[in-house]
C-alpha atoms as a PDB file:
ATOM      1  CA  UNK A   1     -10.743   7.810   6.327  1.00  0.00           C
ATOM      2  CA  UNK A   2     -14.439   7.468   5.672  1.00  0.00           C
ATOM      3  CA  UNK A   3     -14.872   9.376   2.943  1.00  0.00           C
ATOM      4  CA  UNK A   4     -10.996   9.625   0.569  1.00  0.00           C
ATOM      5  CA  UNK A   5     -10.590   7.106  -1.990  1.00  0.00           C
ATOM      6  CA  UNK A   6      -8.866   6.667  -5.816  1.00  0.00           C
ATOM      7  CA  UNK A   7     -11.202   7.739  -8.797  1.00  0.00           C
ATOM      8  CA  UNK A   8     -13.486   4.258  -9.059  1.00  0.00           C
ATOM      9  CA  UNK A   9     -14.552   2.242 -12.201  1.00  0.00           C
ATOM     10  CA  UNK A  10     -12.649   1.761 -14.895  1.00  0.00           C
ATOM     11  CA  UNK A  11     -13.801   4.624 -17.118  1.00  0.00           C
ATOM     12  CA  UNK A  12     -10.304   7.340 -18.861  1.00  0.00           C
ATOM     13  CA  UNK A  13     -10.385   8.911 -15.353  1.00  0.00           C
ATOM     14  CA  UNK A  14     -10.447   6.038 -13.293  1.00  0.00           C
ATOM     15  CA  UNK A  15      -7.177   4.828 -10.860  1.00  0.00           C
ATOM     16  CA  UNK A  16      -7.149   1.630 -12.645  1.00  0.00           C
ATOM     17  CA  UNK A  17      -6.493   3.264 -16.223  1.00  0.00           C
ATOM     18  CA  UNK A  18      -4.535   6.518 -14.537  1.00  0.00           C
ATOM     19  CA  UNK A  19      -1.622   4.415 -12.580  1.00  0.00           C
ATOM     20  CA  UNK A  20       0.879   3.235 -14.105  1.00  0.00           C
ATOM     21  CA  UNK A  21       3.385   5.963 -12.125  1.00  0.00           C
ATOM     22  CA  UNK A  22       2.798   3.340  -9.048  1.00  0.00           C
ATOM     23  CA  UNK A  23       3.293   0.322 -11.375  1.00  0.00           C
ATOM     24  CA  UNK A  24       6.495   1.750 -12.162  1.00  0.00           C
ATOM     25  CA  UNK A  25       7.698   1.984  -8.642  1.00  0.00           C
ATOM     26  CA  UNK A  26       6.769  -1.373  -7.819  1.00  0.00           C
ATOM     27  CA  UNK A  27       8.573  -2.743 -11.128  1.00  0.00           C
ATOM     28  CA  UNK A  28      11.213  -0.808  -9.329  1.00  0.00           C
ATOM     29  CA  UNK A  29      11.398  -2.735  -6.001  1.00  0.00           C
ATOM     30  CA  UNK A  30      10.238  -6.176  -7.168  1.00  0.00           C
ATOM     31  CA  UNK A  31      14.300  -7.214  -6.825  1.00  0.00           C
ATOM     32  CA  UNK A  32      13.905  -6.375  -3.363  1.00  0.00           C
ATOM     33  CA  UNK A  33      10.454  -8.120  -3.281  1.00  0.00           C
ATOM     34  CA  UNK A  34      11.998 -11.493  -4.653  1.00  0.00           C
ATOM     35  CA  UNK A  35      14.512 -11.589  -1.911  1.00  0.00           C
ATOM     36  CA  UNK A  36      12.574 -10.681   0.818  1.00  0.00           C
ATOM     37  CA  UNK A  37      10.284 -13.772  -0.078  1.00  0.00           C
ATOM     38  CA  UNK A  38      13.288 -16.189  -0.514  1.00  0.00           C
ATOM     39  CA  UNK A  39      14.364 -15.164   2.577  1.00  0.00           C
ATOM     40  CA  UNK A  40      11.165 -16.044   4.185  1.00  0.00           C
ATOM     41  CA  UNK A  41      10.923 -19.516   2.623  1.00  0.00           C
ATOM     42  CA  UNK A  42      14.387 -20.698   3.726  1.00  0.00           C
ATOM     43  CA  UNK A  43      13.729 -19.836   7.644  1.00  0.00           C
ATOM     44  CA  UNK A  44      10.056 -20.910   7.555  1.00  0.00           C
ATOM     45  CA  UNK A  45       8.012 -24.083   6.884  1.00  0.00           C
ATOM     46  CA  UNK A  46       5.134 -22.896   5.610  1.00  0.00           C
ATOM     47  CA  UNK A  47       1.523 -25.064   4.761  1.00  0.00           C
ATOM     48  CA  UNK A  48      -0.755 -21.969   4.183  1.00  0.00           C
ATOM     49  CA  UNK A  49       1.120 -18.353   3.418  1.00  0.00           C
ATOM     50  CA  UNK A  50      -0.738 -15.642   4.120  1.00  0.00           C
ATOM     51  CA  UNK A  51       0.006 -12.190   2.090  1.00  0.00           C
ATOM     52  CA  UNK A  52      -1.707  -9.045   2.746  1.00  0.00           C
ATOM     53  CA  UNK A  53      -1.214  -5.956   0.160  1.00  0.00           C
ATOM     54  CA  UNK A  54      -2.369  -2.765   2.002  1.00  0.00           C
ATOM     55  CA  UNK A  55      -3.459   0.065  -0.065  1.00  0.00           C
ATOM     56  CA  UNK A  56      -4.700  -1.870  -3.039  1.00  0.00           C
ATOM     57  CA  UNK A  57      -7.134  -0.031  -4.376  1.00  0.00           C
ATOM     58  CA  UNK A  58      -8.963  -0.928  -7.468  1.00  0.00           C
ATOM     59  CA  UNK A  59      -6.473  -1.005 -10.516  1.00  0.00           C
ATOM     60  CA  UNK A  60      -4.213  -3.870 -11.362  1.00  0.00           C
ATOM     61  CA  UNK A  61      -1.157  -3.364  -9.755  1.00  0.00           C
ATOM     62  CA  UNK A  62      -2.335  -5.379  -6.412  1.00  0.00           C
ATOM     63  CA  UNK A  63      -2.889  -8.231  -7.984  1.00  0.00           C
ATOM     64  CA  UNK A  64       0.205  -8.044 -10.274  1.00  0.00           C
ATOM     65  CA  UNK A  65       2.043  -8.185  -7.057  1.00  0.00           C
ATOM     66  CA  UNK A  66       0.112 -11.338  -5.982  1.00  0.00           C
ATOM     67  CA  UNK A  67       1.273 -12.837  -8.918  1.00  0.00           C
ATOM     68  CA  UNK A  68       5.121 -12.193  -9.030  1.00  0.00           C
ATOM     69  CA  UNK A  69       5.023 -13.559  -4.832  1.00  0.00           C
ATOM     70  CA  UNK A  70       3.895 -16.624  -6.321  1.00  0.00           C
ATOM     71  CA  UNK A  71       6.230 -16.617  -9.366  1.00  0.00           C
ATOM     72  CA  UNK A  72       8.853 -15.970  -6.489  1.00  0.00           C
ATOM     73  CA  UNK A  73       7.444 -18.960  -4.720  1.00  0.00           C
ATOM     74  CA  UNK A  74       7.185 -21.182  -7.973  1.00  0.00           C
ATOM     75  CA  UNK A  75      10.340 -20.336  -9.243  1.00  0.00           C
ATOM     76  CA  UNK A  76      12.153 -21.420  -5.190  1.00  0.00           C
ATOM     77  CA  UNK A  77      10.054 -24.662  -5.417  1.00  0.00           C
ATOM     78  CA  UNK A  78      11.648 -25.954  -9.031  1.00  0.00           C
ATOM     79  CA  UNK A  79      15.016 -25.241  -7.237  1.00  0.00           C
ATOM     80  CA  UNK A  80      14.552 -27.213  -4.514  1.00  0.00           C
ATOM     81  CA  UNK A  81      12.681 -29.886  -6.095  1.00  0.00           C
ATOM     82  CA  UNK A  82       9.948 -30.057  -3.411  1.00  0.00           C
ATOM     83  CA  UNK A  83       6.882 -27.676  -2.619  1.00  0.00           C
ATOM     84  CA  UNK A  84       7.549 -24.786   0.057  1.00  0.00           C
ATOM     85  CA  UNK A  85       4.042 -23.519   0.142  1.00  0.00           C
ATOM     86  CA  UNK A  86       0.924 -25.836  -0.117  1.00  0.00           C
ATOM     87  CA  UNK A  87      -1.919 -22.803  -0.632  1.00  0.00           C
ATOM     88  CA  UNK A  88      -1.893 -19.463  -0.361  1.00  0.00           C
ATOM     89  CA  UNK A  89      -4.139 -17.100   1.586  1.00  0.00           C
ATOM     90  CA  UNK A  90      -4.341 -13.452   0.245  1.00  0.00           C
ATOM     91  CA  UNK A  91      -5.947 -10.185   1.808  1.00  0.00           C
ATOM     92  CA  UNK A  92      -6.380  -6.780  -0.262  1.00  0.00           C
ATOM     93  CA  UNK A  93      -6.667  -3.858   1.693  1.00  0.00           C
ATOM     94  CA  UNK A  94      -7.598  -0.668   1.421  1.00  0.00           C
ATOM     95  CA  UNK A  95     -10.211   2.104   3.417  1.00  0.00           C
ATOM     96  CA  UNK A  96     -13.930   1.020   3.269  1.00  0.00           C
ATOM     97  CA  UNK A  97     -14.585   3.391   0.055  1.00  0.00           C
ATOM     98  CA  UNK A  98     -12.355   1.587  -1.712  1.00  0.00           C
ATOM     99  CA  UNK A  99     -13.946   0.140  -5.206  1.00  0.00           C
ATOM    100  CA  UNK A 100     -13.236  -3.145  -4.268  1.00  0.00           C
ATOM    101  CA  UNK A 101     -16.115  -4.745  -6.886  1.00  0.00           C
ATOM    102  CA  UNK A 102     -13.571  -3.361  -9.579  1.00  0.00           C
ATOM    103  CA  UNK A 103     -10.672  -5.316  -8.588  1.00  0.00           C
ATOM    104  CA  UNK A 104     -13.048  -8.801  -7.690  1.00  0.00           C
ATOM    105  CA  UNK A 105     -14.437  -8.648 -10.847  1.00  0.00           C
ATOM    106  CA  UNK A 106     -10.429  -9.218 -12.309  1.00  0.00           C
ATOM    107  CA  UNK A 107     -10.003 -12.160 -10.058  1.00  0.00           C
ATOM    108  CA  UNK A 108     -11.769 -14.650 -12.690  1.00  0.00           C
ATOM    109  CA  UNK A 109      -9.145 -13.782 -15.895  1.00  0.00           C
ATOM    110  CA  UNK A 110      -6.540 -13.581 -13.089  1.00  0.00           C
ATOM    111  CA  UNK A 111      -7.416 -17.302 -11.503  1.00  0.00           C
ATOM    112  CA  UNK A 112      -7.508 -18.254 -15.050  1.00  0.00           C
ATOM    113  CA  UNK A 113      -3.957 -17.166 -15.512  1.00  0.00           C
ATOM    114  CA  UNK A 114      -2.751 -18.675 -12.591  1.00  0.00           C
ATOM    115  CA  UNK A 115      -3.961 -21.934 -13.619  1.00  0.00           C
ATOM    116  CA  UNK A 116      -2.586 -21.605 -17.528  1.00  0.00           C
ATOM    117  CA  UNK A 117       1.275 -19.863 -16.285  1.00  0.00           C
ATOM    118  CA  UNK A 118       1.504 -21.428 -12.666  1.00  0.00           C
ATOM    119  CA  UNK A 119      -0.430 -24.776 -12.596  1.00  0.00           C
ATOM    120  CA  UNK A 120      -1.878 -23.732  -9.384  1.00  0.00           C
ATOM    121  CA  UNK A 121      -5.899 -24.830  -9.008  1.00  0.00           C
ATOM    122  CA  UNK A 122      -8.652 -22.289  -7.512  1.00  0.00           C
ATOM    123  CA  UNK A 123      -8.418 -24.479  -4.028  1.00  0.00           C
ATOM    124  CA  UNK A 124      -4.313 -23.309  -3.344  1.00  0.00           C
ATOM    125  CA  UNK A 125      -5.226 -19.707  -3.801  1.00  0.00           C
ATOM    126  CA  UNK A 126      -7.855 -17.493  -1.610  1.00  0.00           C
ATOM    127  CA  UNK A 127      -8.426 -13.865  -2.185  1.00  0.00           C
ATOM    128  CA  UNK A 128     -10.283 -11.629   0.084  1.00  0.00           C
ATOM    129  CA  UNK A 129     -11.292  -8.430   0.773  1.00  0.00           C
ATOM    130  CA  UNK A 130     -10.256  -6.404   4.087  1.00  0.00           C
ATOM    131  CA  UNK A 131     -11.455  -3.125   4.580  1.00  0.00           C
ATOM    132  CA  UNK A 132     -10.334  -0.546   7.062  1.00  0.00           C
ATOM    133  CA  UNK A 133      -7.329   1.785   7.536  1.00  0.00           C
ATOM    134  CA  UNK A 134      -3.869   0.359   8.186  1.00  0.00           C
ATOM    135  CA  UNK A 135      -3.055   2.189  10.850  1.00  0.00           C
ATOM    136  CA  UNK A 136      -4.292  -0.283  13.269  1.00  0.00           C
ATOM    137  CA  UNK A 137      -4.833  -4.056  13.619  1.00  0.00           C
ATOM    138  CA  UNK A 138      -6.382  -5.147  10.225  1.00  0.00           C
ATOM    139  CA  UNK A 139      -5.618  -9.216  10.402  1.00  0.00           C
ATOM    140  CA  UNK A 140      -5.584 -12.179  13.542  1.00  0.00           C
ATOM    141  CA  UNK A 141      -2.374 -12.575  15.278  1.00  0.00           C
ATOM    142  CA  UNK A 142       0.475 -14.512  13.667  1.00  0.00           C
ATOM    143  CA  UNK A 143      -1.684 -14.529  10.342  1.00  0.00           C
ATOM    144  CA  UNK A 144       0.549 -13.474   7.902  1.00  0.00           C
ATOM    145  CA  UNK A 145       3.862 -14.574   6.462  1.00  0.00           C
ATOM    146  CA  UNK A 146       4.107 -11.376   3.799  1.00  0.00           C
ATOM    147  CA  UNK A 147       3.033  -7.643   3.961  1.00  0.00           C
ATOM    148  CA  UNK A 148       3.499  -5.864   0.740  1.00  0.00           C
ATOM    149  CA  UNK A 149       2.591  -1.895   0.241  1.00  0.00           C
ATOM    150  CA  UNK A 150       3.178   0.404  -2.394  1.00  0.00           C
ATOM    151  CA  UNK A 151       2.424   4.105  -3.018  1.00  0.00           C
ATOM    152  CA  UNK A 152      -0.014   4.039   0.101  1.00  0.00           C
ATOM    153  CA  UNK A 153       2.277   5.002   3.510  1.00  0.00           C
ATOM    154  CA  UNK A 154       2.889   8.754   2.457  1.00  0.00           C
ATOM    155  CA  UNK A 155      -0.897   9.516   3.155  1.00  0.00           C
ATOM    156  CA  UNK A 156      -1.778  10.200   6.658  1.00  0.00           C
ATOM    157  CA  UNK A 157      -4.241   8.502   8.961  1.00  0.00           C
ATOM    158  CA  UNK A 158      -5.769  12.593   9.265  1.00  0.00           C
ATOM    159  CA  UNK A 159      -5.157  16.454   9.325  1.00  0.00           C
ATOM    160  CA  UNK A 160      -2.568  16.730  11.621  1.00  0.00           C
ATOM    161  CA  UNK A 161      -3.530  18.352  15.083  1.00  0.00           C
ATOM    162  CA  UNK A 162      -3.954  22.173  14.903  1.00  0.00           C
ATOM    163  CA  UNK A 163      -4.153  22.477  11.258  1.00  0.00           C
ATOM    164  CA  UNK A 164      -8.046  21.284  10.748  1.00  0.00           C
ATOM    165  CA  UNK A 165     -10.022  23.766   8.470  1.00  0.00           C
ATOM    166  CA  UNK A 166     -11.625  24.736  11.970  1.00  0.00           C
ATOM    167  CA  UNK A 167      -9.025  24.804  13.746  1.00  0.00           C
ATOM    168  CA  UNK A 168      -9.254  28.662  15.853  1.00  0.00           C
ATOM    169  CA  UNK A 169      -5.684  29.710  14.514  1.00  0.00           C
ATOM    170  CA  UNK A 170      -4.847  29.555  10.757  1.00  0.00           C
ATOM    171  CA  UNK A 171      -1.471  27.913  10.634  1.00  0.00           C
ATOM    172  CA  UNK A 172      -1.419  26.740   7.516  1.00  0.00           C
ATOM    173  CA  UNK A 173      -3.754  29.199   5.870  1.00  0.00           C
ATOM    174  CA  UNK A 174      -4.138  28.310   1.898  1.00  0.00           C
ATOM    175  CA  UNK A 175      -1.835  25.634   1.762  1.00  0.00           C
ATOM    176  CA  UNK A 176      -2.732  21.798   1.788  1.00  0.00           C
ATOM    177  CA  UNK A 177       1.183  21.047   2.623  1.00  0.00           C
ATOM    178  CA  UNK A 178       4.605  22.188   3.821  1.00  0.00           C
ATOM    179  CA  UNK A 179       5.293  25.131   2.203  1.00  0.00           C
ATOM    180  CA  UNK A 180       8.049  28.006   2.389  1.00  0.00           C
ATOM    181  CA  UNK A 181       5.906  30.582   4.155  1.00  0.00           C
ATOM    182  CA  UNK A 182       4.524  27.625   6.504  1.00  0.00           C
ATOM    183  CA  UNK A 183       6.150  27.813  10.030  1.00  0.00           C
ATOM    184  CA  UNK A 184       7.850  25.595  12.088  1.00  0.00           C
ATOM    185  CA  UNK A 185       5.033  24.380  14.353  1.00  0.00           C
ATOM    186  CA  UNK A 186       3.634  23.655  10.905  1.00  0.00           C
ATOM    187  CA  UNK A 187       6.635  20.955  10.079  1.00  0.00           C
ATOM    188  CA  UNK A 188       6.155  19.705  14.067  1.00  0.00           C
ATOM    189  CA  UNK A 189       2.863  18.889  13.557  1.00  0.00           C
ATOM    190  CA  UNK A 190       3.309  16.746  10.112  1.00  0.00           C
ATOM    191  CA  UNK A 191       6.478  15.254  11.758  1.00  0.00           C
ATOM    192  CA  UNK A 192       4.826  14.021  14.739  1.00  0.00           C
ATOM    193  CA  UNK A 193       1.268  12.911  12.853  1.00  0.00           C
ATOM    194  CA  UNK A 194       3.627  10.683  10.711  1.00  0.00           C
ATOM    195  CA  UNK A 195       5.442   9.385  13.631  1.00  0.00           C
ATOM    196  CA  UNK A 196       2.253   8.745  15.712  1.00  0.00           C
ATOM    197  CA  UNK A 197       0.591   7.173  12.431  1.00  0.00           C
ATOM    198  CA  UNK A 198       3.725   4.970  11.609  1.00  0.00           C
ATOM    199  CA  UNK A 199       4.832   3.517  14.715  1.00  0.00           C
ATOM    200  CA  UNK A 200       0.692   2.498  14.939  1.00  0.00           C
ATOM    201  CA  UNK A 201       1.275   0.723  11.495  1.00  0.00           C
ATOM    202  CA  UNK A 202       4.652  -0.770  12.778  1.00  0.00           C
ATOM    203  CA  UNK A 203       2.937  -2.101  16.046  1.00  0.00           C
ATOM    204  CA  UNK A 204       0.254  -3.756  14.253  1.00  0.00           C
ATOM    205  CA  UNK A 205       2.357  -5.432  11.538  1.00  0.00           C
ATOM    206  CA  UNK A 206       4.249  -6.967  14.307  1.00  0.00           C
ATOM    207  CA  UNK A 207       1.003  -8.398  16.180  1.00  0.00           C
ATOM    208  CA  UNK A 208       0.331 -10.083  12.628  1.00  0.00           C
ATOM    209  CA  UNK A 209       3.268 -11.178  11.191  1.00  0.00           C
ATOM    210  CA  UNK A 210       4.442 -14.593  12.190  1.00  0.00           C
ATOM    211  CA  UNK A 211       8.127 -14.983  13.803  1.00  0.00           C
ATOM    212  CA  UNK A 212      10.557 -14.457  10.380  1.00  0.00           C
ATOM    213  CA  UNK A 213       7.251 -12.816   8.488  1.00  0.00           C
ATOM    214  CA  UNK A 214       8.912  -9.850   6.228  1.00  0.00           C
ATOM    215  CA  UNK A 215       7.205  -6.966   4.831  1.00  0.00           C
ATOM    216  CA  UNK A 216       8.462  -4.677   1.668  1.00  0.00           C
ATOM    217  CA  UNK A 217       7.033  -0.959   2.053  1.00  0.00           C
ATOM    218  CA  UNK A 218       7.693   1.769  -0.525  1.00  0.00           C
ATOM    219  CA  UNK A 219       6.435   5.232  -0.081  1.00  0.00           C
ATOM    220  CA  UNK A 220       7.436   8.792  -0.848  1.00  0.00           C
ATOM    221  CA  UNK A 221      10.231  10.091   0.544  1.00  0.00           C
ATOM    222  CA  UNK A 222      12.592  13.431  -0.304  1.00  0.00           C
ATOM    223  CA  UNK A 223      16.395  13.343  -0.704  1.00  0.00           C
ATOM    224  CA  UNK A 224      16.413  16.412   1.386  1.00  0.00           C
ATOM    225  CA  UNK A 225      16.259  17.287   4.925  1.00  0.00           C
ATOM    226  CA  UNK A 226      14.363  20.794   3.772  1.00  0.00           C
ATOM    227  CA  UNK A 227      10.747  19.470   3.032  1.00  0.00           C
ATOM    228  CA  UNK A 228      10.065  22.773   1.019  1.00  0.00           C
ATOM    229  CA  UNK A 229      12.497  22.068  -1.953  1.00  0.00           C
ATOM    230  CA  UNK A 230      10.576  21.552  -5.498  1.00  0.00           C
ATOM    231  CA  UNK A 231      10.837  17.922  -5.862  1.00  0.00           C
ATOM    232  CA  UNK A 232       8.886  17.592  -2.558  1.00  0.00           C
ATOM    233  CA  UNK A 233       5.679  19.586  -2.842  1.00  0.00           C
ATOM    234  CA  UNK A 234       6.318  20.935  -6.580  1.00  0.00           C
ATOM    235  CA  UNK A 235       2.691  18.437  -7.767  1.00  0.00           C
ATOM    236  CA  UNK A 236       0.801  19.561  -4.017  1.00  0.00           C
ATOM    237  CA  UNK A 237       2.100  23.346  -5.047  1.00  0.00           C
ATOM    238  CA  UNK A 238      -0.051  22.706  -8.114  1.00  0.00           C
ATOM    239  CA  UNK A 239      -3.084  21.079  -6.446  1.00  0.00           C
ATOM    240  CA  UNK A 240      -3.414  24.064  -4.473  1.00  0.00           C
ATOM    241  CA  UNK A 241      -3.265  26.552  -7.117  1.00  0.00           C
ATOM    242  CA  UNK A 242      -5.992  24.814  -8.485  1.00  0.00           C
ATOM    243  CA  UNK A 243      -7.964  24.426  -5.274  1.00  0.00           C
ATOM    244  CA  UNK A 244      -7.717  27.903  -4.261  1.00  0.00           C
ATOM    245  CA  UNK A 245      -8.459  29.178  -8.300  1.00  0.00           C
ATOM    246  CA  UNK A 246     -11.578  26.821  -7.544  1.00  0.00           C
ATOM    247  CA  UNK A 247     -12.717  29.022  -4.834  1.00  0.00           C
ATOM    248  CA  UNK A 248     -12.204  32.614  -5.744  1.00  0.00           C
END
């Protein structure tokens, strides 16, 4: 948590110029996005919304989700014929290693935008920063009205229990995943670190979300029950190969 972060800067190796997988997968689930947001605005009255993206990191992805909320937004308030939401207040999170001076220094070409495509002045739109993990209470209670994340749930808040790199029994032993040859109490321990990590996330969401708040997640996931096929660990299969080429 202290320590793991995307590549920072925005040199050919960076996050920011390497991630346009993730953009695709929220270009994917903006449909979703757009009605989770309407839904919101017809059961809520809302003077100040507060949106949080967790897992931002330091590319441009977070803040193109900032702006299609607001087209959302925009777009309910011409059909109405009356403004839903007088400001907005929006938090970008992501661990405390995070390059976060990377993504502020996009915020003046993106206020810039905002005023030229939306109309919308510096004062209706706050941006901050909030470091610190997600799994656990990030924001006050009943702060926020949206909780977007994408590409960011999959990672775990830690090594699962029993398979640390000091751990007195090897496991695990030269994999960095689930593998074929891993056993069962392997699979467990995953299982119930995810489990124990998620229903943490869950918990807090719920102390910060106001009553009829929604939140859109998308994370990896496997059409199969067996977490060994190919399309689940095919890329960590790789990483490993490497890893362990690295040492010898």
């Amino acid at each position: 948590m202290q320590v793991l972060h995307m590549n920072k800067g925005d040199g050919d190796t960076s996050y920011a110029k390497n991630s346009t997988v993730q953009s695709k997968i929220i270009s994917v689930g903006k449909p979703i996005m757009k009605e989770a947001v309407l839904e919101m605005l017809c059961n809520n009255v809302i003077e100040s919304m507060g949106i949080a993206d967790l897992g931002c990191s330091s590319g441009p992805n977070s803040l193109s989700v900032i702006s299609e909320i607001m087209d959302t937004v925009e777009a309910a308030n011409r059909l109405l014929g009356r403004r839903l939401v007088s400001e907005f207040r929006v938090f970008l999170n992501d661990l405390y290693s995070n390059d976060f001076n990377n993504i502020f220094m996009s915020l003046p070409a993106f206020y810039d935008r905002l005023k030229e495509e939306k109309g919308l002045e510096l004062e209706s739109c706050f941006i901050l920063g909030a470091p610190g993990s997600f799994y656990g209470r990030l924001f006050p209670t009943n702060s926020l009205h949206f909780v977007h994340s994408s590409s960011s749930l999959h990672w775990l808040s830690q090594v699962p229990a029993g398979l640390e790199s000091n751990a007195l029994k090897r496991l695990n032993k030269g994999k960095l995943y689930i593998s074929k040859s891993s056993p069962q109490s392997v699979v467990d321990a995953y299982l119930l670190q995810f489990r124990n990590d998620f229903s943490l996330f869950i918990k807090s969401r719920s102390r910060e979300l106001v009553a009829g708040g929604r939140m859109v997640l998308s994370f990896m996931g496997r059409s199969s029950t067996d977490p060994t096929t190919e399309n689940s660990c095919y890329q960590w299969e790789l990483l490993a190969q490497a890893i362990m080429s690295l040492a010898r």
